[in-house]
Protein backbone atom coordinates (compact mmCIF):
# COMPACT_ATOMS: atom_id res chain seq x y z
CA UNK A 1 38.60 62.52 22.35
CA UNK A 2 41.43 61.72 20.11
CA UNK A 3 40.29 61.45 16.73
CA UNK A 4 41.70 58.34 14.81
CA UNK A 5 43.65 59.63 10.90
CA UNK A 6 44.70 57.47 8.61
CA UNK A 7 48.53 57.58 8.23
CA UNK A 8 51.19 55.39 5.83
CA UNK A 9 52.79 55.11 9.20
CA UNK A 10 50.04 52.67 10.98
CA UNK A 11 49.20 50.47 7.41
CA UNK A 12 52.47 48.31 8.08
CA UNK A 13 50.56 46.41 10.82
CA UNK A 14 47.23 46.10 10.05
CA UNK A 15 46.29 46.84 6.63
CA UNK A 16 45.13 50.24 7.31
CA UNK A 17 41.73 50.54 8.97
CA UNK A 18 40.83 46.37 8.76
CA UNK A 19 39.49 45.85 12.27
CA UNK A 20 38.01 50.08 12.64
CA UNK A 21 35.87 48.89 9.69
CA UNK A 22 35.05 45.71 11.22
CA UNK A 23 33.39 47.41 14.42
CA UNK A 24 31.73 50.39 11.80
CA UNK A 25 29.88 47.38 10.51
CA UNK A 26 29.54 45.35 13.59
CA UNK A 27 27.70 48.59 15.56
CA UNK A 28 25.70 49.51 12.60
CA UNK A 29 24.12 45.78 12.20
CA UNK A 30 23.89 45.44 15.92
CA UNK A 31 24.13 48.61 17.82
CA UNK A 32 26.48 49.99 20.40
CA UNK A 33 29.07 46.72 21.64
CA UNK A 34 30.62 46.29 25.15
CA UNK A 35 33.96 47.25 25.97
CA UNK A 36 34.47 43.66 26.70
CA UNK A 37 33.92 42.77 23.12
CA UNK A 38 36.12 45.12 21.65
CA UNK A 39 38.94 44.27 23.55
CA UNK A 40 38.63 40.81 22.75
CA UNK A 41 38.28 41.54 18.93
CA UNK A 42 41.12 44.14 18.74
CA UNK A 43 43.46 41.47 20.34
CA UNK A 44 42.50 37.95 19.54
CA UNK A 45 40.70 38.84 16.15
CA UNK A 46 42.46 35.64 13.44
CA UNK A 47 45.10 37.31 11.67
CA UNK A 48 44.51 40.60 12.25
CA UNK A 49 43.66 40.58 16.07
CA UNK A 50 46.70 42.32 18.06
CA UNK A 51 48.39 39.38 19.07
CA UNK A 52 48.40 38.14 15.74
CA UNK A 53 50.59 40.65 14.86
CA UNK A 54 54.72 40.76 14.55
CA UNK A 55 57.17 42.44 16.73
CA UNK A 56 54.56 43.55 19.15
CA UNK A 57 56.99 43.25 22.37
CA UNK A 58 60.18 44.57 23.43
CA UNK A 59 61.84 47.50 22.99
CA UNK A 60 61.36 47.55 18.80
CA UNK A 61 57.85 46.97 19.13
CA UNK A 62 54.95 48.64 21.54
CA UNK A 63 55.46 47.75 25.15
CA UNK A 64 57.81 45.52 27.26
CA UNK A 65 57.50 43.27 29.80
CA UNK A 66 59.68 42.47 32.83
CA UNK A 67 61.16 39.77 31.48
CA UNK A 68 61.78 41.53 28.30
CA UNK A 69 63.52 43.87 30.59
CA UNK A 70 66.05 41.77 32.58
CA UNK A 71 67.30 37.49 32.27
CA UNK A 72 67.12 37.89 36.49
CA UNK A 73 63.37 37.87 36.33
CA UNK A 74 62.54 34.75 34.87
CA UNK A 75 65.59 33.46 36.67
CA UNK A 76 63.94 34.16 40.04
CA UNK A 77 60.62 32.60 39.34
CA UNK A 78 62.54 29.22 38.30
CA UNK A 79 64.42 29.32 41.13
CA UNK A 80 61.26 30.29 43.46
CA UNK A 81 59.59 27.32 41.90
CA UNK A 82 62.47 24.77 42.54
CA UNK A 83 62.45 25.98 46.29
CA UNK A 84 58.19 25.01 45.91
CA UNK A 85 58.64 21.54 44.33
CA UNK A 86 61.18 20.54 47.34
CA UNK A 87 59.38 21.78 49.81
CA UNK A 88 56.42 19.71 48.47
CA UNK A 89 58.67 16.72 48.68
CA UNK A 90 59.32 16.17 44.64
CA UNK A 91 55.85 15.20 43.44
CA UNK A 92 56.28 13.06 40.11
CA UNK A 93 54.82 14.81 36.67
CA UNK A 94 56.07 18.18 37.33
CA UNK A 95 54.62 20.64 34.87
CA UNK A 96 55.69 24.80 34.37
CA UNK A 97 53.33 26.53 32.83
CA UNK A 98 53.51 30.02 31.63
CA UNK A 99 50.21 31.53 30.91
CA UNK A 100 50.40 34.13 27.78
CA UNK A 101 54.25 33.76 27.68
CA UNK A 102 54.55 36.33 24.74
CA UNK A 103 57.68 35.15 22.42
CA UNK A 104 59.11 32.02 25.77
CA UNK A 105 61.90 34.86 27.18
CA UNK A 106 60.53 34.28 30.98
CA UNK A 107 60.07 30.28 30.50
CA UNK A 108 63.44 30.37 28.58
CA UNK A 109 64.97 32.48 31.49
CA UNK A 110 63.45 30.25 34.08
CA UNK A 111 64.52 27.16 32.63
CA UNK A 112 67.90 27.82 32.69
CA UNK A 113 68.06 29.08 36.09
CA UNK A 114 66.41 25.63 36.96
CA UNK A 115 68.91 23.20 35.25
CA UNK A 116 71.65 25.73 37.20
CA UNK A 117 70.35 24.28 40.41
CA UNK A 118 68.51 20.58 39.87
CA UNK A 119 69.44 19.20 36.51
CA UNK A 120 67.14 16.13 37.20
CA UNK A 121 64.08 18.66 37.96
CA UNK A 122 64.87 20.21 34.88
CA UNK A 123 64.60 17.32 33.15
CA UNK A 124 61.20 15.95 34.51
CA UNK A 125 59.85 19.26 33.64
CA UNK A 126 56.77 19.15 30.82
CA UNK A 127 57.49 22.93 29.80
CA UNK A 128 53.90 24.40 28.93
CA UNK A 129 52.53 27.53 27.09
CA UNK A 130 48.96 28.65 26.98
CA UNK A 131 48.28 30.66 24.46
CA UNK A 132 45.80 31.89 21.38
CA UNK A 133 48.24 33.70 19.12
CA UNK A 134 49.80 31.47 16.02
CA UNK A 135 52.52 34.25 15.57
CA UNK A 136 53.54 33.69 19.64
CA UNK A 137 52.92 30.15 19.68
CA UNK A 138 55.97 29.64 16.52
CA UNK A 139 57.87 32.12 18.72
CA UNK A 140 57.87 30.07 21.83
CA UNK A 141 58.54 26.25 20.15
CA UNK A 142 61.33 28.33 18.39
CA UNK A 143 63.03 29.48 22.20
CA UNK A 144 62.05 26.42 24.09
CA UNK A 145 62.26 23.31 21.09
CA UNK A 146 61.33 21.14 24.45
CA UNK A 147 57.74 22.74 25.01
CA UNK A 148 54.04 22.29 24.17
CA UNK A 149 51.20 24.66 23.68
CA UNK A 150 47.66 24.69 24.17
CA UNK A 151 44.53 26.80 23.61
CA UNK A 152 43.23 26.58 27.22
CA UNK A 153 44.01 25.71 30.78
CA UNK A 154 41.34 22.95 30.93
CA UNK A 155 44.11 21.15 27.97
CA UNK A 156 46.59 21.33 30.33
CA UNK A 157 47.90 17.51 31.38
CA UNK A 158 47.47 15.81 34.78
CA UNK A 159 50.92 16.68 36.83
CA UNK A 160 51.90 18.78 39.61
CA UNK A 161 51.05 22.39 38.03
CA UNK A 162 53.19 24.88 38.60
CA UNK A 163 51.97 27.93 36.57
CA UNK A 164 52.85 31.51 36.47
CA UNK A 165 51.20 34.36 34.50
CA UNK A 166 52.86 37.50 34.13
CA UNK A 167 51.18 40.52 32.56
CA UNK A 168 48.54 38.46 31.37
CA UNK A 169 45.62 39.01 33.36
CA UNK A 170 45.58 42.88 32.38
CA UNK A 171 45.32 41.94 28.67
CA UNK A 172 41.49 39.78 29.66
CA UNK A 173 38.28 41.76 28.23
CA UNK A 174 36.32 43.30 30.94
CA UNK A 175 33.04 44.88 30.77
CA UNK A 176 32.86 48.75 32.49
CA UNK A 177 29.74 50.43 34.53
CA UNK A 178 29.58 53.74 34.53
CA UNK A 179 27.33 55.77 37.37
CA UNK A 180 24.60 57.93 36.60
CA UNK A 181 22.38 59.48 38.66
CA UNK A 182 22.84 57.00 41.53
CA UNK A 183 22.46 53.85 38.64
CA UNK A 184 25.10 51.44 37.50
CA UNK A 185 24.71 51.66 33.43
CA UNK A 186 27.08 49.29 31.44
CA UNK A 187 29.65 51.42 29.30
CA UNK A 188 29.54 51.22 25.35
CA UNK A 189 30.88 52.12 22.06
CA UNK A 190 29.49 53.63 18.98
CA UNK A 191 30.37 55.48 16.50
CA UNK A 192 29.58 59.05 15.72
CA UNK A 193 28.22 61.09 12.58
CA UNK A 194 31.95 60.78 11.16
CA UNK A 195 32.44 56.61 11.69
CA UNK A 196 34.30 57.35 14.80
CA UNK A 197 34.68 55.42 17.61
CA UNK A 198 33.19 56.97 20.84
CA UNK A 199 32.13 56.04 24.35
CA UNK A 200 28.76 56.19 25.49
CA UNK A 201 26.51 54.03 28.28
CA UNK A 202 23.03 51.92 28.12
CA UNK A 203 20.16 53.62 28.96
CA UNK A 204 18.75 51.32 31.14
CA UNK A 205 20.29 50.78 34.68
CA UNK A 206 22.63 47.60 34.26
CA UNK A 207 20.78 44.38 35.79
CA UNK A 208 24.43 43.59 37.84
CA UNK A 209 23.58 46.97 39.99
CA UNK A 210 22.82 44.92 43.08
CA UNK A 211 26.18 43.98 42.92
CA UNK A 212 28.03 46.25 41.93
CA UNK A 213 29.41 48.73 44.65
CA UNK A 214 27.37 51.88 46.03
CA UNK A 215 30.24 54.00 47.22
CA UNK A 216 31.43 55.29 44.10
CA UNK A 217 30.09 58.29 42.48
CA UNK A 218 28.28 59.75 39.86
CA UNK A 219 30.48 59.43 36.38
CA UNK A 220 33.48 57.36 38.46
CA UNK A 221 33.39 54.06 36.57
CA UNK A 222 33.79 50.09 38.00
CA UNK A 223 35.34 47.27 36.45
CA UNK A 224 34.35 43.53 36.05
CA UNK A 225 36.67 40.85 34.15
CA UNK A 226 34.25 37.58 33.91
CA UNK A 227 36.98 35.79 32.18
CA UNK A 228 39.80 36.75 35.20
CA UNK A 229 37.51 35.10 38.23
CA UNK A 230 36.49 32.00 35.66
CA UNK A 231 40.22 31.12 35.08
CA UNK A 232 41.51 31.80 38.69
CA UNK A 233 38.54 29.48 39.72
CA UNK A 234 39.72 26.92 37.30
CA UNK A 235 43.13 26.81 38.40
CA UNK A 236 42.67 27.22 42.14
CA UNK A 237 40.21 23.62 41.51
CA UNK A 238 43.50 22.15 39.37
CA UNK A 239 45.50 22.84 42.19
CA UNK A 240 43.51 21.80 45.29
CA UNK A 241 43.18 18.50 43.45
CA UNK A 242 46.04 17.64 41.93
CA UNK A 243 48.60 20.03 44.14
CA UNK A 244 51.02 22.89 42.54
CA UNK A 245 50.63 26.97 42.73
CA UNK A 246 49.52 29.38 40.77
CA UNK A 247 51.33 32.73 40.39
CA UNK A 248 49.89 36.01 39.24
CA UNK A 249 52.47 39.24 38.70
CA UNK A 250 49.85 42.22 37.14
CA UNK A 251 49.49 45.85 36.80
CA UNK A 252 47.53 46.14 39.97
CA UNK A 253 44.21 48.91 39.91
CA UNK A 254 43.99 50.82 43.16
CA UNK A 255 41.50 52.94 45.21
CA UNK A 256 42.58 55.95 43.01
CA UNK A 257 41.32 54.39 39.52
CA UNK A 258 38.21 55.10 40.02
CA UNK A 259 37.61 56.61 36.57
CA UNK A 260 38.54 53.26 34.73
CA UNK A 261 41.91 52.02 34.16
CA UNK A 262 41.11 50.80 30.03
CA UNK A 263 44.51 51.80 27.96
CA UNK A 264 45.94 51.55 24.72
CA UNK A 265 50.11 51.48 24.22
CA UNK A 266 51.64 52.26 21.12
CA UNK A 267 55.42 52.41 20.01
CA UNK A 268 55.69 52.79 24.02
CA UNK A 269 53.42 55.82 23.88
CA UNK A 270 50.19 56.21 25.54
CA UNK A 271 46.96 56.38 22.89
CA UNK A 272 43.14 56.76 23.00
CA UNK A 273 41.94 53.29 23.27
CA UNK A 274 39.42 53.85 20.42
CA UNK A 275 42.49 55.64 18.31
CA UNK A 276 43.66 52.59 16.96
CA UNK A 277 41.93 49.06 17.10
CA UNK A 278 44.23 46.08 16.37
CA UNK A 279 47.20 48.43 16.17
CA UNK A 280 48.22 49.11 19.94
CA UNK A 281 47.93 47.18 22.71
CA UNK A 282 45.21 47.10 25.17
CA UNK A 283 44.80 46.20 29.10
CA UNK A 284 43.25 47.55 32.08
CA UNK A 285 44.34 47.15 35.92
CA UNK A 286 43.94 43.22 37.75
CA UNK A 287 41.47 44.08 40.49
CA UNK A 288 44.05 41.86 42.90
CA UNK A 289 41.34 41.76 45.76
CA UNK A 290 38.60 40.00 43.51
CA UNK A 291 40.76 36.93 42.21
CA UNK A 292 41.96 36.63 45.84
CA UNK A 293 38.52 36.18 47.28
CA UNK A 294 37.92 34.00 44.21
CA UNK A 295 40.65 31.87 45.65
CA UNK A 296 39.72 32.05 49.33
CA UNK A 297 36.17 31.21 48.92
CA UNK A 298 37.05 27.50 47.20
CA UNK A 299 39.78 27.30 50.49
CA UNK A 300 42.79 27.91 49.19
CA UNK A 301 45.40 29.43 50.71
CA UNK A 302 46.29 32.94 49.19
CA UNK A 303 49.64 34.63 49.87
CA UNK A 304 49.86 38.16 49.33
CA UNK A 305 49.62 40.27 47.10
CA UNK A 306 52.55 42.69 47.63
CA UNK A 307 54.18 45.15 45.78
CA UNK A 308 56.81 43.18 43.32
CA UNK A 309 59.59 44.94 44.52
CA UNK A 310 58.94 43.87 47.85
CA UNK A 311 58.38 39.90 46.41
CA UNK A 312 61.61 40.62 44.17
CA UNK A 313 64.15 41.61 47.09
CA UNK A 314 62.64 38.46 49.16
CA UNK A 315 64.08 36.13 45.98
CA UNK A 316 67.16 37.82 46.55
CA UNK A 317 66.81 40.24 43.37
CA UNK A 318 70.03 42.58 45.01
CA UNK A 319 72.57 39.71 45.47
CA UNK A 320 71.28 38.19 42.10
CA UNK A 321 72.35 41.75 40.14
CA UNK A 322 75.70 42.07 42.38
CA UNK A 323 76.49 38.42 40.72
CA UNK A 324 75.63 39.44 37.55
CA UNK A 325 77.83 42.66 37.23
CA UNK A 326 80.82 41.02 39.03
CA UNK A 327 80.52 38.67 35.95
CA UNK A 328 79.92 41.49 33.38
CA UNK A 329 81.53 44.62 34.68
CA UNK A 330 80.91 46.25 31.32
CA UNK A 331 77.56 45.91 31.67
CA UNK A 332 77.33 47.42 35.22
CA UNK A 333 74.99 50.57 34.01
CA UNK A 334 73.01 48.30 32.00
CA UNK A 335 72.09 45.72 34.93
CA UNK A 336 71.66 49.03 37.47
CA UNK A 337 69.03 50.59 35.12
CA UNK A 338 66.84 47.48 34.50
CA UNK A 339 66.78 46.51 38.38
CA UNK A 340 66.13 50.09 39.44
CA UNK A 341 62.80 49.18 36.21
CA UNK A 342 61.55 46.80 38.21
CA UNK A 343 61.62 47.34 41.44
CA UNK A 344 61.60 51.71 41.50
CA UNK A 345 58.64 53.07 43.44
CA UNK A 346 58.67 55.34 40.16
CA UNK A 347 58.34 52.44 37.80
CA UNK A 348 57.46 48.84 38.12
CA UNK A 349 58.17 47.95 41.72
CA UNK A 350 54.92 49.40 43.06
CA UNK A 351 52.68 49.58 40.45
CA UNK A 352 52.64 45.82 40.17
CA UNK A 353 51.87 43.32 42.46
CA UNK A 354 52.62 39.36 43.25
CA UNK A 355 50.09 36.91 45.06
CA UNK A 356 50.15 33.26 44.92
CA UNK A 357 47.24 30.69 45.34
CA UNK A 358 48.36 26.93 46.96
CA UNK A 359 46.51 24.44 48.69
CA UNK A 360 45.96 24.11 52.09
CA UNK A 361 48.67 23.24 53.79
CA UNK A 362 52.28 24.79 55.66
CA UNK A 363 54.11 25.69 52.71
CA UNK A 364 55.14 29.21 51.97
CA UNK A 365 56.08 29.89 48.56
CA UNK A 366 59.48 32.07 48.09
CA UNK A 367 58.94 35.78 47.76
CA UNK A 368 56.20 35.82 50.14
């Protein structure tokens, strides 16, 4: 295990070792805490949860996000959501919604693309945010002036809901089960002799083990996001009443993660998730196949999920990029290297995938 030091170099963020004192305290009142609970404290903790935090996204600060990456992103899902709201036939009270829209650049980017095409859409547009962070919510009313933010999707006014979340779902808290000798036992963390942080499991079998799969093996380790299948449920209800879609582009977990898929980024570096609380940023893997049958089972209709390159050349990525550097020939290399980001087999384009919930009825949303 990586063993966490204090360094000048990580006190510019945090204050030092705020939130790894927090949980010192937290385990020794209370004992051993889920992984689910840490995750939510290191990133939603007031003031000095991750989130809270400045700079935290783009290339200056840990990670970056596809739309941090290229305009043409955001572009595509405005445009993809124009072609949804005429094929519905122009409901009244149209409402965009980006879920977790870290500092507005995809709403910003799809915005634009939209008043390109439909000026008078554009305009009937209620821009939304959801989000938890004060530092990201200034961020967003700063890049879209036009917008309004609220603390959950239940907030969210009556309209035809058109909501995308991008690289949100991976950030939820999700509790891990680790198997031991043929038991399910829910993973945990303590701390050591030194006031480390450390992994261990409950002693007693987990009382989800009837549940929980009985293929895997002994030490390989399964997932569970409670808050994931409670908001997909929500908003597959919001949109089988009211009408709209819901769009989900993730980090997608696989067959092959069966040894977890909990990670910490920092200054674009991989860390120890324990390294560091409230200084890096942490995720694990959307299990893709569990929101869908979330979905499915209230009767909606689910379309894909594919790889995002795949749902990126069917909005017409290629021909969007050939526009662009006929416009900007300097910037030729530039626009090659962030499409080859997103859609690469080596980068983005496969380990992420698209799927989109929408009533039923004969409408196939662009992409899919």
């Amino acid at each position: 295990m990586f063993i966490y030091t204090y360094t000048k170099s990580n006190y510019y963020k945090t204050e030092g070792d705020f939130l790894k004192n927090h949980f010192i305290k937290k385990i020794k009142l209370q004992g051993p805490i889920s992984v689910s609970e840490f995750m939510s404290d290191c990133l939603l903790s007031p003031k000095k949860g991750y989130y809270n935090l400045e700079n935290t996204i783009g290339s200056k600060g840990d990670f970056i996000t596809a739309p941090e990456i290229s305009q043409v992103f955001g572009e595509l899902i405005g445009l993809s959501l124009v072609d949804y709201w005429h094929q519905s036939e122009k409901p009244k009270s149209p409402i965009i919604t980006d879920l977790g829209g870290g500092k507005g650049t995809m709403l910003k980017d799809c915005l634009r693309a939209i008043n390109k095409v439909d000026k008078n859409f554009r305009e009937s547009i209620q821009p939304t945010f959801i989000e938890s962070s004060l530092t990201l919510k200034k961020k967003q009313k700063h890049m879209i002036p036009d917008s309004k933010s609220f603390n959950d999707i239940s907030d969210i006014p009556d309209g035809f809901l058109m909501l995308y979340a991008n690289e949100f779902f991976d950030a939820l808290p999700i509790h891990q089960f680790i198997k031991i000798n043929a038991n399910w036992h829910e993973r945990l963390i303590d701390i050591d002799l030194n006031n480390n942080l450390k992994f261990i499991y409950d002693n007693k079998p987990s009382i989800y083990e009837k549940i929980l799969p009985k293929n895997l093996k002994n030490n390989e380790i399964m997932e569970f996001s409670p808050p994931a299948i409670n908001i997909v449920s929500s908003l597959t209800k919001r949109v089988l009443a009211i009408g709209g879609i819901v769009l989900i582009i993730d980090y997608a977990l696989s067959n092959k993660d069966t040894f977890g898929s909990l990670q910490a980024v920092k200054d674009h570096e991989y860390i120890d998730p324990l390294s560091s609380p409230g200084n890096s940023d942490l995720s694990s893997k959307v299990d893709f196949s569990t929101l869908s049958n979330v979905a499915k089972e209230l009767n909606a209709n689910v379309h894909g999920p594919i790889n995002q390159n795949l749902f990126l050349k069917n909005l017409g990525i290629e021909l969007r990029c050939e526009q662009l550097i006929k416009q900007n020939p300097e910037y030729k290399d530039t626009i090659i290297n962030d499409y080859n980001r997103l859609t690469s087999t080596n980068e983005m384009g496969d380990l992420f995938k698209a799927m989109a919930i929408t009533p039923k009825n004969l409408i196939k949303p662009a992409g899919f």
